[in-house]
Protein backbone atom coordinates (compact mmCIF):
# COMPACT_ATOMS: atom_id res chain seq x y z
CA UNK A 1 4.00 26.92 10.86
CA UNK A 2 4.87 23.54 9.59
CA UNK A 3 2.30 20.75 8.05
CA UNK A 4 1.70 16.81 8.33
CA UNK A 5 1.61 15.90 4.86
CA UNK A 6 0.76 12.70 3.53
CA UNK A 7 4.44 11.06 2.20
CA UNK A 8 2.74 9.31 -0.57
CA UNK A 9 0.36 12.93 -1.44
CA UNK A 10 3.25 15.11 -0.76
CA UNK A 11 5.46 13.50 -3.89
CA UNK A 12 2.56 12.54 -6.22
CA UNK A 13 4.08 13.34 -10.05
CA UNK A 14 7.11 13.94 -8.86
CA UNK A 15 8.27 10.22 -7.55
CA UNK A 16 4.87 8.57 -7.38
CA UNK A 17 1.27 7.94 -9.69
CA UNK A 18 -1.91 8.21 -8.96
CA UNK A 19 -3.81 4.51 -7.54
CA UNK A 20 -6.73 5.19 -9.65
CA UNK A 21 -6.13 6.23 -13.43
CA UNK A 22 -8.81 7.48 -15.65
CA UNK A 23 -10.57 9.98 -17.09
CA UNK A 24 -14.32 10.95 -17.25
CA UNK A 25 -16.79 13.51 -17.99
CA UNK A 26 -18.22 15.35 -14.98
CA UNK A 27 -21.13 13.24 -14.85
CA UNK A 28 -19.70 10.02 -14.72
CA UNK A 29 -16.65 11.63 -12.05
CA UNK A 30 -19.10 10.67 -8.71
CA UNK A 31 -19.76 7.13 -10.32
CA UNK A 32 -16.20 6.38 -10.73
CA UNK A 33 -14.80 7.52 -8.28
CA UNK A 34 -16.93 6.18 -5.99
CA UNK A 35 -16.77 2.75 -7.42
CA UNK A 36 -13.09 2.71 -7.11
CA UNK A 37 -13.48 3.37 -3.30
CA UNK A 38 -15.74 0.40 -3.11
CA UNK A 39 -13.72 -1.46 -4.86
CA UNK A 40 -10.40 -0.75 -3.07
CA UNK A 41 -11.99 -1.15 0.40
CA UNK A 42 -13.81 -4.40 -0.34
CA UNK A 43 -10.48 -6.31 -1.75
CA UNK A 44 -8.49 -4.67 1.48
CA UNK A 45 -10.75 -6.24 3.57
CA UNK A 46 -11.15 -9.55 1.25
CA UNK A 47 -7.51 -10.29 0.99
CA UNK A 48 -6.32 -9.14 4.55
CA UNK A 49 -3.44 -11.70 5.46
CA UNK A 50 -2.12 -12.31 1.94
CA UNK A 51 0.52 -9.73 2.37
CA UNK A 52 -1.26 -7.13 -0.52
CA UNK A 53 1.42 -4.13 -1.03
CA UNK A 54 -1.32 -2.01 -2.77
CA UNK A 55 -4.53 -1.98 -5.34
CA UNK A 56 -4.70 0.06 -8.47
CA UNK A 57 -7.79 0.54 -11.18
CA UNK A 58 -7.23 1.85 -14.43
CA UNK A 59 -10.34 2.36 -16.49
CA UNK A 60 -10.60 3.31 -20.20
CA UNK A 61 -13.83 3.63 -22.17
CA UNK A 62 -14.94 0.10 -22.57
CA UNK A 63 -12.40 -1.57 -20.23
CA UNK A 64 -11.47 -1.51 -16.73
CA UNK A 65 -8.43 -3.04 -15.11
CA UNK A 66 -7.73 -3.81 -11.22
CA UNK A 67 -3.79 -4.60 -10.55
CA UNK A 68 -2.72 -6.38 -6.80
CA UNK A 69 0.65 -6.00 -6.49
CA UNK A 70 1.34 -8.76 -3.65
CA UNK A 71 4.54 -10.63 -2.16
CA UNK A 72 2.80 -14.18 -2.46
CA UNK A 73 1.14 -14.13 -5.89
CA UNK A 74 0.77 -17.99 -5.69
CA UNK A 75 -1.68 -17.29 -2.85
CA UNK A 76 -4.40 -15.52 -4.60
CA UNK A 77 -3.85 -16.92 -8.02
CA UNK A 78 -4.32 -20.38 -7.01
CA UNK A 79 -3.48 -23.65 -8.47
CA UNK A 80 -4.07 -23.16 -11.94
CA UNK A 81 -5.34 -20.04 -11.68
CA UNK A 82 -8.14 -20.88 -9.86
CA UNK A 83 -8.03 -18.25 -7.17
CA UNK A 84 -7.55 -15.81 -9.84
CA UNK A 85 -10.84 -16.67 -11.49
CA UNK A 86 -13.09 -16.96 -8.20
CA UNK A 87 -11.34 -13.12 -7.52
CA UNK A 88 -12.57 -11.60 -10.62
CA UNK A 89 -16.02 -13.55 -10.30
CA UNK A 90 -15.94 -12.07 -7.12
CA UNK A 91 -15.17 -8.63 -7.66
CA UNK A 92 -17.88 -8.21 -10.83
CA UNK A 93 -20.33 -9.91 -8.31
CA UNK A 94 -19.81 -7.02 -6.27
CA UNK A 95 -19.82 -4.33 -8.54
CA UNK A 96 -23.40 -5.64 -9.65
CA UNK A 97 -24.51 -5.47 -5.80
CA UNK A 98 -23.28 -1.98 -5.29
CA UNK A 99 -25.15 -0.99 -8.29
CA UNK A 100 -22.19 0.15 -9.77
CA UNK A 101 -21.76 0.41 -13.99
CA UNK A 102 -19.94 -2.66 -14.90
CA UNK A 103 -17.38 -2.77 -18.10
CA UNK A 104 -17.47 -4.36 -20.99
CA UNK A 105 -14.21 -5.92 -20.52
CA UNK A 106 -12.58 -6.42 -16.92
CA UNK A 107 -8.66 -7.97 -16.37
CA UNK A 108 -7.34 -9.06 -12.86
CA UNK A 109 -3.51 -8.36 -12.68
CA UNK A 110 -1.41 -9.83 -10.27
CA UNK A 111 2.25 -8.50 -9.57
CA UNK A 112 4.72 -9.78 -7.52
CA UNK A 113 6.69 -7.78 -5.02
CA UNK A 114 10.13 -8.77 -5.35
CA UNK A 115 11.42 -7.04 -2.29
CA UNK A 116 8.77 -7.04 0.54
CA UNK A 117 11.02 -6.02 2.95
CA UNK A 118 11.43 -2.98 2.08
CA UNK A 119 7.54 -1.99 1.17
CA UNK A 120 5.78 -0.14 3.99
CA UNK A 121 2.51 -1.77 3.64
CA UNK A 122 3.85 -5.50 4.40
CA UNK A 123 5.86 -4.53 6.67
CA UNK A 124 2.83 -3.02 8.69
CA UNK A 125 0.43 -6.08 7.98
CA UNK A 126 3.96 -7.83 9.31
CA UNK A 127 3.72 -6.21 12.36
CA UNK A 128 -0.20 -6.26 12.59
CA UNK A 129 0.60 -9.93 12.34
CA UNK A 130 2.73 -10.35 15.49
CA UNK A 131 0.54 -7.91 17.99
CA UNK A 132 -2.33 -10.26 17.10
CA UNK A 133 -0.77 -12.90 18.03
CA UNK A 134 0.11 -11.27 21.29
CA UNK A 135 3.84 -11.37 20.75
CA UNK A 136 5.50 -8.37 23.23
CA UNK A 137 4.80 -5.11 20.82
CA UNK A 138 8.90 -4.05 21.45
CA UNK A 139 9.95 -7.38 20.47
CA UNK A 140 8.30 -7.12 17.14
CA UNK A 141 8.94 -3.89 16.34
CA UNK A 142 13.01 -4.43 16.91
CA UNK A 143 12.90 -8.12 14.77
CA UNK A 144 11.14 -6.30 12.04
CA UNK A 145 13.29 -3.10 11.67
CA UNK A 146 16.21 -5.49 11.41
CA UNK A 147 15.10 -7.44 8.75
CA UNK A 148 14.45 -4.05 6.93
CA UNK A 149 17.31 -2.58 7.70
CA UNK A 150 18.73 -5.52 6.10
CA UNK A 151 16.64 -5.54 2.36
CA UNK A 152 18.35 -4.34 -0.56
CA UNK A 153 18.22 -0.36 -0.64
CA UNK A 154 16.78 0.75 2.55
CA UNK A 155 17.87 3.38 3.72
CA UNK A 156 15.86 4.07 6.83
CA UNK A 157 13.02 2.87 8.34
CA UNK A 158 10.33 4.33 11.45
CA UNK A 159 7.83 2.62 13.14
CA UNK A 160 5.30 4.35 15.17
CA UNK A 161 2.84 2.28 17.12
CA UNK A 162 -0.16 3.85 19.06
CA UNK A 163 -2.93 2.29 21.69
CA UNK A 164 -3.25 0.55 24.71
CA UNK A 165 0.47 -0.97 24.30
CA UNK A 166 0.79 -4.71 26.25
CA UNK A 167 -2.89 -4.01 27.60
CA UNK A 168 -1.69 -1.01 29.75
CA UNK A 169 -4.97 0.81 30.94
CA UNK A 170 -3.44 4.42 29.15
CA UNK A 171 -2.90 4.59 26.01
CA UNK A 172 0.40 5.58 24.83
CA UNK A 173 2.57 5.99 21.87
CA UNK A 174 6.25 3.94 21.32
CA UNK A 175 8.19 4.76 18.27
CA UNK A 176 11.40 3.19 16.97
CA UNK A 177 13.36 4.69 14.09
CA UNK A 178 16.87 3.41 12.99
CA UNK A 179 18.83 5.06 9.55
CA UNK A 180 17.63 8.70 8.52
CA UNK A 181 13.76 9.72 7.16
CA UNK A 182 14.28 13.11 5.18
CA UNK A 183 10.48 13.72 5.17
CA UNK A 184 10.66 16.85 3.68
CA UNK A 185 12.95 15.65 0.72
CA UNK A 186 10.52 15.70 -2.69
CA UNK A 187 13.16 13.47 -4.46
CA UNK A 188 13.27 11.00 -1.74
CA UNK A 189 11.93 7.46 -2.22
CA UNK A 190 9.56 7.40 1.18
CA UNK A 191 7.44 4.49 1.23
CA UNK A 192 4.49 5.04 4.21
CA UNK A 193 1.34 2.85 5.73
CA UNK A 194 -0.99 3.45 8.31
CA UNK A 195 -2.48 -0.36 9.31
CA UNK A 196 -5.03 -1.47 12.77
CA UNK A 197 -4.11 -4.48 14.95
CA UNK A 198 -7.44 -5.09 16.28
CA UNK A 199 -6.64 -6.53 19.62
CA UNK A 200 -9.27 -7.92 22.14
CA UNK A 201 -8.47 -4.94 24.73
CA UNK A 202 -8.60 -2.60 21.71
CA UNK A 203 -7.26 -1.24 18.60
CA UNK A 204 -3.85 -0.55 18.19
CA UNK A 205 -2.93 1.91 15.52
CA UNK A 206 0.43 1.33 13.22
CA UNK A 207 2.54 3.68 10.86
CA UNK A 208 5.44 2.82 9.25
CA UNK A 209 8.06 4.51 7.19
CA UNK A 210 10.43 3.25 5.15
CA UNK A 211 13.04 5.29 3.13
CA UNK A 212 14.87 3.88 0.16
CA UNK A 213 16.98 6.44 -1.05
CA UNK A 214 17.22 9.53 -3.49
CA UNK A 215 15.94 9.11 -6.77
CA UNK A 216 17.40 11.45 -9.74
CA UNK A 217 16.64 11.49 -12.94
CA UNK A 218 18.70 10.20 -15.76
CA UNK A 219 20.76 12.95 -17.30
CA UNK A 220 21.64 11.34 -20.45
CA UNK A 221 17.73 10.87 -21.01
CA UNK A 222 16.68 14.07 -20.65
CA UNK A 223 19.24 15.58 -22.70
CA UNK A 224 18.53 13.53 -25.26
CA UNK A 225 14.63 14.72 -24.62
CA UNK A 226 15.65 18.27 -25.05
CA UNK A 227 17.44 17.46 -28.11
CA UNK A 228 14.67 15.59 -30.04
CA UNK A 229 12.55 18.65 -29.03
């Protein structure tokens, strides 16, 4: 009998890295990693609309860094880093309400995306974006696969929405898919995103999947690995 698997669980060391990197003794493990939920669902919700791609912590002993990868940087950090500042004021702020440990150093990072097309989780905000505004939900769908379809190294791309489509009384599901998704492929590069378009009627549900081709590693590197060794 086959599983669901998560795309982004099923090729964790093998193509991808964990969100949250760190190590602790067993009785710091519940404080951590429940701070880094915290954390992570309290920027989501903060930065909603400023097309965030994803949100990763890295702690070390004294230290603890947050990193927002985004495709409008200039948006959250602000004219001369301003935005950037009020963030990090921000995010400590919380961490002191929620009772949480706070470091003795902290760094905001923010990356830019150079290729948002072809990242699953602004592509689904994209889409979000359009049912909100009550654009017709196969309309969207079709636009954005295109201009996918179009970025630099995709592949393939799937877009599954779920809910009470155009206001219909039943809920149903529509999915659109154009180029091939080898889900089952460990070595393929399978970008995925679940995302909500809260809609007056409802909520509509959203997963998208974007593949961007087989990644291999370098030969030459990894002879020259086994040689050194």
């Amino acid at each position: 009998m086959s599983k669901i698997v998560h795309p982004y669980a099923h090729r964790l060391v093998i193509l991808r890295d964990w969100k949250s990197r760190w190590f602790a003794d067993p009785k710091k493990y519940v404080t951590y990693l429940k701070g880094d939920v915290l954390i992570r669902e309290y920027l989501e919700k903060k930065l909603r609309g400023l097309y965030v791609s994803s949100i990763e912590i890295e702690r070390r002993e004294k230290a603890t860094r947050v990193i927002i990868r985004t495709s409008r940087p200039g948006l959250l950090i602000g004219r001369s880093g301003e935005g950037a500042t009020k963030l990090k004021a921000d995010i400590l702020k919380k961490m002191e309400n929620l009772k949480l440990p706070k470091p003795e150093e902290f760094k905001l990072e923010i990356i830019e995306i150079s290729n948002p097309e072809a990242d699953a989780s602004i592509v689904a905000y994209m889409i979000a974006e359009g049912l909100e505004k009550r654009m017709p939900y196969r309309r969207v769908i079709k636009q954005i696969l295109e201009k996918v379809m179009s970025a630099r190294g995709v592949e393939g791309a799937k877009v599954v929405l779920s809910g009470r489509l155009g206001g219909a009384e039943i809920a149903r599901t529509e999915e659109l898919k154009r180029g091939s998704i080898p889900l089952q492929t460990f070595r393929a590069d399978i970008d995925f995103k679940r995302e909500r378009a809260v809609m007056s009627y409802g909520t509509i549900g959203i997963k998208v999947w974007i593949y961007r081709g087989k990644i291999f590693s370098d030969r030459k590197k990894d002879n020259k690995d086994a040689d050194n060794n």
